[in-house]
C-alpha atoms as a PDB file:
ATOM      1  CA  UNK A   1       0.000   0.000   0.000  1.00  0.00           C
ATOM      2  CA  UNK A   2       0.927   3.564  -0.429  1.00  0.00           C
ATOM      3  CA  UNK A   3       0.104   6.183   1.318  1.00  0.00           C
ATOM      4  CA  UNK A   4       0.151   9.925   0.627  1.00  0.00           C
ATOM      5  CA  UNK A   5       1.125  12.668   3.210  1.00  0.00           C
ATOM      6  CA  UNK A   6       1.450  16.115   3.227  1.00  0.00           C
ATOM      7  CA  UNK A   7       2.802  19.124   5.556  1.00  0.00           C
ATOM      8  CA  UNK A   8       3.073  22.534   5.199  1.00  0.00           C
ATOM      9  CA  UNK A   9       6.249  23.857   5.963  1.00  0.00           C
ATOM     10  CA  UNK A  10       7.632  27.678   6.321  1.00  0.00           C
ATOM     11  CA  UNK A  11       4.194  28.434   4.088  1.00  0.00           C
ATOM     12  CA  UNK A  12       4.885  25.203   1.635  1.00  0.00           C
ATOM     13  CA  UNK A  13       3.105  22.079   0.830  1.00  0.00           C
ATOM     14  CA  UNK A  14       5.060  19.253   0.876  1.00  0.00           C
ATOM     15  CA  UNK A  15       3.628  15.850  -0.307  1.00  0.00           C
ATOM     16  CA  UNK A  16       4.995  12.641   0.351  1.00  0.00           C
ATOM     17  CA  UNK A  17       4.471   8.883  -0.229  1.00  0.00           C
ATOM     18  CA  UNK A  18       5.297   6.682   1.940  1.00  0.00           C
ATOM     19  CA  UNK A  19       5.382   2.846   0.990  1.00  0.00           C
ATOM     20  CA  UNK A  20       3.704   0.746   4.069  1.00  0.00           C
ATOM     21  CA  UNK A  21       4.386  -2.944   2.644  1.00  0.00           C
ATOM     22  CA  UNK A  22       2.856  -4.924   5.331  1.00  0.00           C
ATOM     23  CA  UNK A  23       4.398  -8.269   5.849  1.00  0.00           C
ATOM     24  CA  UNK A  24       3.355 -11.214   7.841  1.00  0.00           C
ATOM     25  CA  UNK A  25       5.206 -12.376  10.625  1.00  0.00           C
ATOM     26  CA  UNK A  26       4.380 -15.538  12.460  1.00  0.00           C
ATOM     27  CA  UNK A  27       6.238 -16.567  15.771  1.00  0.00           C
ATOM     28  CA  UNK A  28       5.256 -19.857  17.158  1.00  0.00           C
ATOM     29  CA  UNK A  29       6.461 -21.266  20.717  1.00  0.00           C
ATOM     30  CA  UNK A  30       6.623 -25.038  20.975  1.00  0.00           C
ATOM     31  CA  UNK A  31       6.871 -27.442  24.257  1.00  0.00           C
ATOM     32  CA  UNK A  32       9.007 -29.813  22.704  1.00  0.00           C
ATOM     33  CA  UNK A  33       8.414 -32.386  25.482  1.00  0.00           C
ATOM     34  CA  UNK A  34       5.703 -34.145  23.281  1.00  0.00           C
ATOM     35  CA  UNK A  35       7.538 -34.313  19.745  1.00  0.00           C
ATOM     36  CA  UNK A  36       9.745 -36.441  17.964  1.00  0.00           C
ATOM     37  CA  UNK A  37      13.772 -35.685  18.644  1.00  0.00           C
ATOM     38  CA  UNK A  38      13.676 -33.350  15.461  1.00  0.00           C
ATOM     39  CA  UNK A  39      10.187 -32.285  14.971  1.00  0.00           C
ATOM     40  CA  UNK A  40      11.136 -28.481  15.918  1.00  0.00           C
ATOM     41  CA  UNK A  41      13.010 -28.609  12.112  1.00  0.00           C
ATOM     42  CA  UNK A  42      10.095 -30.932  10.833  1.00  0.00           C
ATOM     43  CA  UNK A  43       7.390 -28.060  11.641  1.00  0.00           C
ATOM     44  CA  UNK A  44       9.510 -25.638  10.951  1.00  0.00           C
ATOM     45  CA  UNK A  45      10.362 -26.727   7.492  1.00  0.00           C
ATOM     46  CA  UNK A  46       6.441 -27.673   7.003  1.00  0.00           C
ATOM     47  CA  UNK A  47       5.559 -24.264   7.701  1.00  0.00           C
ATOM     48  CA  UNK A  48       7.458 -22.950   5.680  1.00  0.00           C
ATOM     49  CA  UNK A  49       6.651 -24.811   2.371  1.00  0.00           C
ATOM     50  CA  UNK A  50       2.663 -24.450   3.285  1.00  0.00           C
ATOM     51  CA  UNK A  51       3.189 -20.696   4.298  1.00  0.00           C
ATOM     52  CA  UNK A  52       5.623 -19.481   1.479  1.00  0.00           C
ATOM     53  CA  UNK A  53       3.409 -20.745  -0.947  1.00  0.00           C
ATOM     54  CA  UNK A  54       0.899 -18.135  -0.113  1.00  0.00           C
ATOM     55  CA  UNK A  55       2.693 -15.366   1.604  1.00  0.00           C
ATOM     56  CA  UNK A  56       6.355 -15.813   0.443  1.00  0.00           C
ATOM     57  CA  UNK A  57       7.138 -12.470   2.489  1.00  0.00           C
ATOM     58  CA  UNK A  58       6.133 -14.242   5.069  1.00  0.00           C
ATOM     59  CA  UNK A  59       8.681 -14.178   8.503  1.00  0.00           C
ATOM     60  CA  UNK A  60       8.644 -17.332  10.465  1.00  0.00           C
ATOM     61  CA  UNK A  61      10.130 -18.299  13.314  1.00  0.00           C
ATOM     62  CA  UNK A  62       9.781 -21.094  15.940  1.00  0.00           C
ATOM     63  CA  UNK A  63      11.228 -21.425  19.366  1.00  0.00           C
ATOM     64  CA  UNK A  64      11.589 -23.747  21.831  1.00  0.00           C
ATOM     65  CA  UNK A  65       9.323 -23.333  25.419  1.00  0.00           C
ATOM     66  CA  UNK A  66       7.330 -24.995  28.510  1.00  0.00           C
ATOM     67  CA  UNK A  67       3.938 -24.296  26.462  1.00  0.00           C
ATOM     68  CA  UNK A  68       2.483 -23.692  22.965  1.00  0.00           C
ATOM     69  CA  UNK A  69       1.748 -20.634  21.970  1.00  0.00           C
ATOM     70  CA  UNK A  70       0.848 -19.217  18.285  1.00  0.00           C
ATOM     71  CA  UNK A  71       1.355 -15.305  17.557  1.00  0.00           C
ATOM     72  CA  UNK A  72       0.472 -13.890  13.496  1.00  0.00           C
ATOM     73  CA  UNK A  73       0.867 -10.133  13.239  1.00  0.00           C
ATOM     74  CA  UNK A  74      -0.893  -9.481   9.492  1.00  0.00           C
ATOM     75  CA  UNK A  75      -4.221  -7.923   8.180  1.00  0.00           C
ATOM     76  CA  UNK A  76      -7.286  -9.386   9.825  1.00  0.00           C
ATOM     77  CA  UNK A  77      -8.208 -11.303   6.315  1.00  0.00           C
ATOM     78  CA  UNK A  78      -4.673 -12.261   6.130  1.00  0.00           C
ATOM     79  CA  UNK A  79      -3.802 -13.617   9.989  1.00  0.00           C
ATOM     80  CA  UNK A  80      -7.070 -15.699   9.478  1.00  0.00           C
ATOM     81  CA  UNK A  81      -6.164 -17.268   6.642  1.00  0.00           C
ATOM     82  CA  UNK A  82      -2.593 -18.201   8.173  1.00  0.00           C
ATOM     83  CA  UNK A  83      -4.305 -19.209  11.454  1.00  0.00           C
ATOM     84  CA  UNK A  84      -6.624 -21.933   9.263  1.00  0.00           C
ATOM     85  CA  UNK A  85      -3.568 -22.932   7.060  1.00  0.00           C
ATOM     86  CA  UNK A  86      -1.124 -23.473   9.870  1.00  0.00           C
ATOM     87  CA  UNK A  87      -4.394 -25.316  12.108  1.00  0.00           C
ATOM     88  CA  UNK A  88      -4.468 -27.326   9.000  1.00  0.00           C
ATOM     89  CA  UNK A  89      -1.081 -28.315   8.622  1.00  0.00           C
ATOM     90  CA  UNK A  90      -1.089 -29.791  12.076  1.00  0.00           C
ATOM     91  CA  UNK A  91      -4.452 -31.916  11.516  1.00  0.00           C
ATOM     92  CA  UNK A  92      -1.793 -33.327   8.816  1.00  0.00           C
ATOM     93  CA  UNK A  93       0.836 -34.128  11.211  1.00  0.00           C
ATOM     94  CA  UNK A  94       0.274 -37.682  10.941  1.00  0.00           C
ATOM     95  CA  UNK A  95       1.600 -37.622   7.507  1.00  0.00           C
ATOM     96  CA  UNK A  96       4.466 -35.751   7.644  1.00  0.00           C
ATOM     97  CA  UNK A  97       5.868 -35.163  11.566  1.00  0.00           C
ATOM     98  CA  UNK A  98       5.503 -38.913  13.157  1.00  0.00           C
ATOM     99  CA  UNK A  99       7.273 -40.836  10.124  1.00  0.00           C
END
């Protein structure tokens, strides 16, 4: 998105544009207590190919915690979207995390 902006400075208009890309970020907390000895890389590389696919801009990052937690910062539409895709994605785990 672009924006326009103006000021009026010592009696002159000034217009600007400022770009405002906004780009997804997800950050996702896992209790790795419960997973597979690498299943921190095998959701993290999941995510990735299932997220990049729609939102290649898309920052992603997993860490290792006592809980799970699940954090998108996008556009309403956007983080809903992401929210169903990544719930979806772990419906699938049986295919793809406990091989």
């Amino acid at each position: 998105m672009i924006y326009f902006s103006c000021i009026l400075y010592k009696n002159v208009l000034v217009i600007y544009t400022v770009n405002c890309e906004v780009i997804m970020r997800i950050e996702m907390i896992l209790n790795s207590a419960f997973l597979p000895r690498n299943g921190t890389a095998l959701i993290q590389q999941e995510m990735e190919r299932r997220v990049w696919q729609r939102y290649p801009d898309a920052r992603i990052r997993l860490r290792k915690g006592t809980s799970n937690h699940l954090e998108i910062y996008a556009p309403k539409n956007d983080k809903e979207a992401a929210n169903k895709l990544i719930e979806e994605m772990f419906n699938d785990a049986e295919e793809w995390l406990y091989v």
